[in-house]
N, C-alpha and C. Protein backbone atom coordinates (compact mmCIF):
# COMPACT_ATOMS: atom_id res chain seq x y z
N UNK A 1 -30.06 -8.71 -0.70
CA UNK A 1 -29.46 -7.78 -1.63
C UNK A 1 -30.43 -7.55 -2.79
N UNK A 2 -31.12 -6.08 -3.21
CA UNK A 2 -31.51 -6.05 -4.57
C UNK A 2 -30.89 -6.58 -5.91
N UNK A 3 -29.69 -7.32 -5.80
CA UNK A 3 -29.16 -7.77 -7.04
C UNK A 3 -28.63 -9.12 -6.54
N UNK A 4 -27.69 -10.02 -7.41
CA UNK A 4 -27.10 -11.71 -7.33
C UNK A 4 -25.91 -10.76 -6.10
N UNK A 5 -25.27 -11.85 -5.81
CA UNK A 5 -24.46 -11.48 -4.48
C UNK A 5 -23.16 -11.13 -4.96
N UNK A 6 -23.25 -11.26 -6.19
CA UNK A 6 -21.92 -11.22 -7.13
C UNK A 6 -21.87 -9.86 -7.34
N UNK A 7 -20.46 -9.51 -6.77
CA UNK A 7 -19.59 -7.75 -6.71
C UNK A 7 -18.68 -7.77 -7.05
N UNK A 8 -18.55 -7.18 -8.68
CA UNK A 8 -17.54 -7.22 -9.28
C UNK A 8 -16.55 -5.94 -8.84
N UNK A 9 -15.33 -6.26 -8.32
CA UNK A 9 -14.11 -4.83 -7.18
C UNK A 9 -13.19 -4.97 -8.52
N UNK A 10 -12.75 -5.97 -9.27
CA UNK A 10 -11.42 -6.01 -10.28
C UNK A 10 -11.70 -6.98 -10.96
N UNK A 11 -11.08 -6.59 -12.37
CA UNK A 11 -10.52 -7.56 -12.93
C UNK A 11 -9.16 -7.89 -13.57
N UNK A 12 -8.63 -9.12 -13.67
CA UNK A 12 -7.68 -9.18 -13.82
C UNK A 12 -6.80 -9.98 -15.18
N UNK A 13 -6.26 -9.87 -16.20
CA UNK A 13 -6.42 -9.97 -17.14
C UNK A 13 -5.57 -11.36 -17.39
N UNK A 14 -5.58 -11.91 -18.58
CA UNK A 14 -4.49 -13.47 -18.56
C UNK A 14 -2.93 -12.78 -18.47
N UNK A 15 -2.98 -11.56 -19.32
CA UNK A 15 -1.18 -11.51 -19.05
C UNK A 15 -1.16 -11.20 -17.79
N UNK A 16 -1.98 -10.82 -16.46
CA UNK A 16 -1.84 -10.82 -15.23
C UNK A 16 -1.97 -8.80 -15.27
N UNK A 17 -2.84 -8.46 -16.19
CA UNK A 17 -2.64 -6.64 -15.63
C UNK A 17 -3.89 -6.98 -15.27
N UNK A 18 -4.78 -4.97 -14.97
CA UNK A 18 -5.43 -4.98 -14.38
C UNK A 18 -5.71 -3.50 -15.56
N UNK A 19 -7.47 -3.48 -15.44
CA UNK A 19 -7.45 -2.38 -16.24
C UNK A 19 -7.83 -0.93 -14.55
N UNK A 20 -8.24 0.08 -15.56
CA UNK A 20 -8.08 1.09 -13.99
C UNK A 20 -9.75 0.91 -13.99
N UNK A 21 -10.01 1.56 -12.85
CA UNK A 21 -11.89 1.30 -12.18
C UNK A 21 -12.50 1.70 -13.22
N UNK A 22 -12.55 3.08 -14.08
CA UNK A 22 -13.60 3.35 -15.40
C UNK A 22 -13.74 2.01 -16.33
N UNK A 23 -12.54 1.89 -16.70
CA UNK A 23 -12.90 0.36 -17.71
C UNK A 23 -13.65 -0.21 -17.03
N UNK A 24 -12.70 -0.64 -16.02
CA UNK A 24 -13.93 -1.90 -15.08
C UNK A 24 -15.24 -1.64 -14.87
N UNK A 25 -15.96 -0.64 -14.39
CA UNK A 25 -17.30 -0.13 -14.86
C UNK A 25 -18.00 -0.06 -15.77
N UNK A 26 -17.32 0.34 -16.83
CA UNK A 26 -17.93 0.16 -18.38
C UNK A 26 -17.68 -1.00 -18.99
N UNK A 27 -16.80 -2.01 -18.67
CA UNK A 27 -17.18 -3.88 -18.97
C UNK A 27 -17.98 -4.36 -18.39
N UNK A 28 -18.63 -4.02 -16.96
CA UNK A 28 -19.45 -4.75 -16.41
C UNK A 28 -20.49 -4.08 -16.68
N UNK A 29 -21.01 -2.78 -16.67
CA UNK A 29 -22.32 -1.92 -17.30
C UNK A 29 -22.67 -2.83 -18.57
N UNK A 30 -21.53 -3.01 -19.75
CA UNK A 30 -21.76 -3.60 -20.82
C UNK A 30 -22.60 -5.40 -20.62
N UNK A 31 -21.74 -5.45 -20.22
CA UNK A 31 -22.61 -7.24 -19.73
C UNK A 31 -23.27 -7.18 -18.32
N UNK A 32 -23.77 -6.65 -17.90
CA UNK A 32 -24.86 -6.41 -16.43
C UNK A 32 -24.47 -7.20 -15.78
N UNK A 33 -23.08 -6.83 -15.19
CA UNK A 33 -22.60 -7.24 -13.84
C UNK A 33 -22.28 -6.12 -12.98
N UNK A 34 -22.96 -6.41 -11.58
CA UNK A 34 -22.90 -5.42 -10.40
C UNK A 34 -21.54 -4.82 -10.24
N UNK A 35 -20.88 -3.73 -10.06
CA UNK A 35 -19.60 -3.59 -9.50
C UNK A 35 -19.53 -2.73 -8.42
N UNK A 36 -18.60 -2.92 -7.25
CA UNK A 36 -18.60 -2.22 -6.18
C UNK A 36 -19.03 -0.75 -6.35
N UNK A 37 -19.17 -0.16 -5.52
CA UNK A 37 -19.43 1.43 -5.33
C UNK A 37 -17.94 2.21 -4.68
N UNK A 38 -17.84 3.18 -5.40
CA UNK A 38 -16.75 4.06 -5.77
C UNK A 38 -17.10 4.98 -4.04
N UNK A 39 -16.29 5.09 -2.91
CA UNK A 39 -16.36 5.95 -1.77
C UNK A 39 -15.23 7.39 -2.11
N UNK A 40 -14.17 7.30 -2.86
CA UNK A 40 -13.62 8.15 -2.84
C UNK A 40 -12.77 8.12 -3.86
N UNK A 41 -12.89 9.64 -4.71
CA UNK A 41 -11.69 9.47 -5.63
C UNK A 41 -10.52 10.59 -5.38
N UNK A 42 -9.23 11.04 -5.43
CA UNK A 42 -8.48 11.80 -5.09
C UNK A 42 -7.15 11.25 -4.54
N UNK A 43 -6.75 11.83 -3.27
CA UNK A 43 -5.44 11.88 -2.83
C UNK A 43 -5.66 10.48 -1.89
N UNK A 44 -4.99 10.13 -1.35
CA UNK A 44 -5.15 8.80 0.09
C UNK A 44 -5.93 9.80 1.01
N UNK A 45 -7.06 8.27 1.61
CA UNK A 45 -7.46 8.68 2.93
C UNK A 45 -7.80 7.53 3.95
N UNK A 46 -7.52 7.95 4.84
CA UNK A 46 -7.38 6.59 6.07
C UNK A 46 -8.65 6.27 6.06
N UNK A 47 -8.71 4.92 6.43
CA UNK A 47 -9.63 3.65 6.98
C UNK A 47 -10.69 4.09 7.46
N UNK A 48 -10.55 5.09 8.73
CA UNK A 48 -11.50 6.06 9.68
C UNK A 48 -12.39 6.55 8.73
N UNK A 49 -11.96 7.75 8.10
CA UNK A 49 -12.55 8.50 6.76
C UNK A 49 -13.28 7.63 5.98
N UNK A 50 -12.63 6.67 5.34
CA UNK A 50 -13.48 5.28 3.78
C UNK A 50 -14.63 5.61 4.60
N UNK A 51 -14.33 4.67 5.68
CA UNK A 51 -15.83 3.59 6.47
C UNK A 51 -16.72 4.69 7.07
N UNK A 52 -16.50 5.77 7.21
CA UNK A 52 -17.49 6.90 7.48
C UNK A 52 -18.23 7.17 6.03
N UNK A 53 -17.29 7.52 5.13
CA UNK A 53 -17.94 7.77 3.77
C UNK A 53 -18.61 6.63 2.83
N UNK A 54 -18.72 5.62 3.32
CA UNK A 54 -18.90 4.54 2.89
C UNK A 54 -20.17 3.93 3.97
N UNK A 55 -20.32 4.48 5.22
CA UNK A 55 -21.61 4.11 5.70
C UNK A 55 -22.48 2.90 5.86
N UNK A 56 -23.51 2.83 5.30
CA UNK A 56 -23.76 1.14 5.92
C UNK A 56 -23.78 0.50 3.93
N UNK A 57 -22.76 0.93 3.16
CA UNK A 57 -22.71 0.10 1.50
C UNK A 57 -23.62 0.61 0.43
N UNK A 58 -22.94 0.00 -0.49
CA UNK A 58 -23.71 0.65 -1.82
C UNK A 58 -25.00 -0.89 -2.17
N UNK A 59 -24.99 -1.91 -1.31
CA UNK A 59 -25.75 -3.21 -2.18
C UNK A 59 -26.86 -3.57 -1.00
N UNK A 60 -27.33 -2.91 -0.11
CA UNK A 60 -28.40 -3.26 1.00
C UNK A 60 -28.43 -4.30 1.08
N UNK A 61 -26.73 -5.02 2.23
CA UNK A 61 -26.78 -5.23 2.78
C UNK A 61 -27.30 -5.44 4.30
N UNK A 62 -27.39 -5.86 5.18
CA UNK A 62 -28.30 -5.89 6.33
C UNK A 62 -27.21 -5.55 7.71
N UNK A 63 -25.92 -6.27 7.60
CA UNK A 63 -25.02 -5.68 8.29
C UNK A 63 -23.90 -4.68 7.96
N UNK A 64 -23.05 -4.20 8.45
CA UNK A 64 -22.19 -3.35 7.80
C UNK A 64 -21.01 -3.78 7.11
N UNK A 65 -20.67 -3.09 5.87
CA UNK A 65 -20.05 -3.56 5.15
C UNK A 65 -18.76 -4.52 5.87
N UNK A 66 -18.03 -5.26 5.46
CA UNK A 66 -16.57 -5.76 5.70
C UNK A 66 -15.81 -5.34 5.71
N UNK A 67 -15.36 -4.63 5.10
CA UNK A 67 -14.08 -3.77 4.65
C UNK A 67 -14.30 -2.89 3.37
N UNK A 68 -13.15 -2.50 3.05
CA UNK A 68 -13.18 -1.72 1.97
C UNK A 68 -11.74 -1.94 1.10
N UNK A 69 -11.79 -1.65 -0.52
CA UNK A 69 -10.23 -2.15 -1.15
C UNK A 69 -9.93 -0.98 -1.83
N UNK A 70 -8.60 -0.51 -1.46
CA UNK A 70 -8.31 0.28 -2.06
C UNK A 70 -7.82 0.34 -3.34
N UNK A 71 -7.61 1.06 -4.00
CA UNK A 71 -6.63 0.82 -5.48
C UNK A 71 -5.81 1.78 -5.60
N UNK A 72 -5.12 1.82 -6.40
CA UNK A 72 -3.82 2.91 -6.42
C UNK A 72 -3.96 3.09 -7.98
N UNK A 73 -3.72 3.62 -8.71
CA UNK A 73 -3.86 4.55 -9.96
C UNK A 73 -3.78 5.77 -10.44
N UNK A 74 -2.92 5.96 -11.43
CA UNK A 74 -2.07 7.06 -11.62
C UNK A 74 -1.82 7.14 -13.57
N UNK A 75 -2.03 7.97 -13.61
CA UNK A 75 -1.80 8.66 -15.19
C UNK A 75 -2.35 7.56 -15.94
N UNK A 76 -3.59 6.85 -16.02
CA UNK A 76 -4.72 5.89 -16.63
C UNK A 76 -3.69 4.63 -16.40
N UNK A 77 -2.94 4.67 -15.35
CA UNK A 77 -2.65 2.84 -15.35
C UNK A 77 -2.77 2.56 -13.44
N UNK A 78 -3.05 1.16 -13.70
CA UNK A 78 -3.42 0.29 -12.41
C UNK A 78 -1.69 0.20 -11.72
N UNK A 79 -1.79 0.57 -10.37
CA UNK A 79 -0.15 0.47 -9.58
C UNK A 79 -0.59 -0.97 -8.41
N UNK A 80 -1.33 -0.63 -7.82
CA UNK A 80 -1.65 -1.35 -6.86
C UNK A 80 -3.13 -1.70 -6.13
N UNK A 81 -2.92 -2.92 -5.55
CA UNK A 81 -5.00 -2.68 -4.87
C UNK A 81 -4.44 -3.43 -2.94
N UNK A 82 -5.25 -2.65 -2.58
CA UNK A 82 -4.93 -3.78 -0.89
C UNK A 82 -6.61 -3.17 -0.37
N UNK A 83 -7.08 -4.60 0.62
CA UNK A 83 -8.25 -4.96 0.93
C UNK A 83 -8.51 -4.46 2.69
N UNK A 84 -8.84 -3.83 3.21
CA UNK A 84 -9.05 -3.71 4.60
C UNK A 84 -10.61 -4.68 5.04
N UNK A 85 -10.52 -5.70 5.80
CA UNK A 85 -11.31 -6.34 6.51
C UNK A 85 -11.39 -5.86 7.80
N UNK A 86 -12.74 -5.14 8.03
CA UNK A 86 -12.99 -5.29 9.19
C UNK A 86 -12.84 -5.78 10.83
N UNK A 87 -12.55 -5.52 12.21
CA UNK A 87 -12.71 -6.71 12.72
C UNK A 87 -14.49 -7.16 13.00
N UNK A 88 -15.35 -6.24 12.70
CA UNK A 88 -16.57 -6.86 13.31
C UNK A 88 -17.02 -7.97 11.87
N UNK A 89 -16.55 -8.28 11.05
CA UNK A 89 -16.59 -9.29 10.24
C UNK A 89 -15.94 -11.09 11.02
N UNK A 90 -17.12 -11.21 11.00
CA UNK A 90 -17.41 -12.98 11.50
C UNK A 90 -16.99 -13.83 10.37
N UNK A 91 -16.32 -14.81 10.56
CA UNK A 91 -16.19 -15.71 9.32
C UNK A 91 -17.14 -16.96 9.50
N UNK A 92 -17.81 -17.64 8.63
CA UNK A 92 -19.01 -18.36 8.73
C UNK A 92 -20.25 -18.02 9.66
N UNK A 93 -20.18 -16.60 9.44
CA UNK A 93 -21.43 -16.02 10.23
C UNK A 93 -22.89 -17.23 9.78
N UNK A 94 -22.96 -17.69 8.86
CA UNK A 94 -24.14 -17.66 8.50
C UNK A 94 -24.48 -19.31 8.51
N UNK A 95 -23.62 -20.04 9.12
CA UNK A 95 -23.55 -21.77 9.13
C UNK A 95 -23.78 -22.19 10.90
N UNK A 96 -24.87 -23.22 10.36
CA UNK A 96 -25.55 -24.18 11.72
C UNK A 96 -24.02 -24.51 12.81
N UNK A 97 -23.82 -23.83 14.03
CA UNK A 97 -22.96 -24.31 15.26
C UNK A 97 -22.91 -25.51 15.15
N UNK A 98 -24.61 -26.31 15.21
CA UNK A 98 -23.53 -27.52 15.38
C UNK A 98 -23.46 -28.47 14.76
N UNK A 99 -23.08 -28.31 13.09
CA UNK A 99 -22.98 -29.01 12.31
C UNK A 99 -21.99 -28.21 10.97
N UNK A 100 -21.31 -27.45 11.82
CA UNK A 100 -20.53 -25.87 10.70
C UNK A 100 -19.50 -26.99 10.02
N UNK A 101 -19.20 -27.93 10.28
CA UNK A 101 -17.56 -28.81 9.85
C UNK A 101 -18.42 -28.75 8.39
N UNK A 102 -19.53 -30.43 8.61
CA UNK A 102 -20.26 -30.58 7.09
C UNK A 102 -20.59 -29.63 6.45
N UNK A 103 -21.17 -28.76 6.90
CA UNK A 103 -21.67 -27.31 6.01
C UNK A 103 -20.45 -26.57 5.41
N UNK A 104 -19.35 -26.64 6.09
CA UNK A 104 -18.17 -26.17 5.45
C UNK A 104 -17.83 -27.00 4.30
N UNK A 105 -17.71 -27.60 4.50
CA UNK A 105 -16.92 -28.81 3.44
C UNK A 105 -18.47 -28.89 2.06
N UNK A 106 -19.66 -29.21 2.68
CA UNK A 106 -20.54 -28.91 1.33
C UNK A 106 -20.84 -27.90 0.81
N UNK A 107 -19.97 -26.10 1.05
CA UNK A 107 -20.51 -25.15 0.69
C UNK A 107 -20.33 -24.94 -0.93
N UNK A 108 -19.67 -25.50 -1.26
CA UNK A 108 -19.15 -25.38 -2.82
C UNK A 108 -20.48 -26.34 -3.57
């Protein structure tokens, strides 16, 4: 990745809100943290559509993205967010077969 692996999608506040994606862009612009890339703004559009318009990611990556999260937002306030995962997303793609248990347990 040209940047830390860290992709800032939301944030979420102590009383538990959420501000809408512009804030979130302009807090992380302010303190130079990466934040996802914006595929579509407007009405709903299916899964098919995102991941076409969304292509192989905004962070050069090497495989194709995972998924994509939507958000819901309406008259400058946050309603909702839900995450679509992929199925060609592997979980511990990247840990030794035959030693994945220890490597799990020391990834932290």
């Amino acid at each position: 990745m040209p940047h830390e692996p860290f992709v800032v999608f939301d944030i979420i506040e102590s009383n538990a809100t959420r501000p809408i994606y512009t804030e979130i862009r302009e807090r992380c612009e302010r303190y130079g943290f990466t934040t996802s890339g914006l595929v579509w703004e407007g009405a709903a559009i299916g899964v098919d559509e995102a991941h076409r318009l969304l292509g192989n990611g905004f962070h050069g990556c090497k495989n194709a993205p995972e998924g994509l999260v939507y958000r819901y937002e309406r008259d400058g306030m946050f309603y909702m967010s839900a995450k679509f995962v992929s199925n060609l997303n592997v979980g511990g793609d990247f840990m030794n077969d035959e030693n994945v248990y220890n490597e799990w347990e020391n990834w932290e």
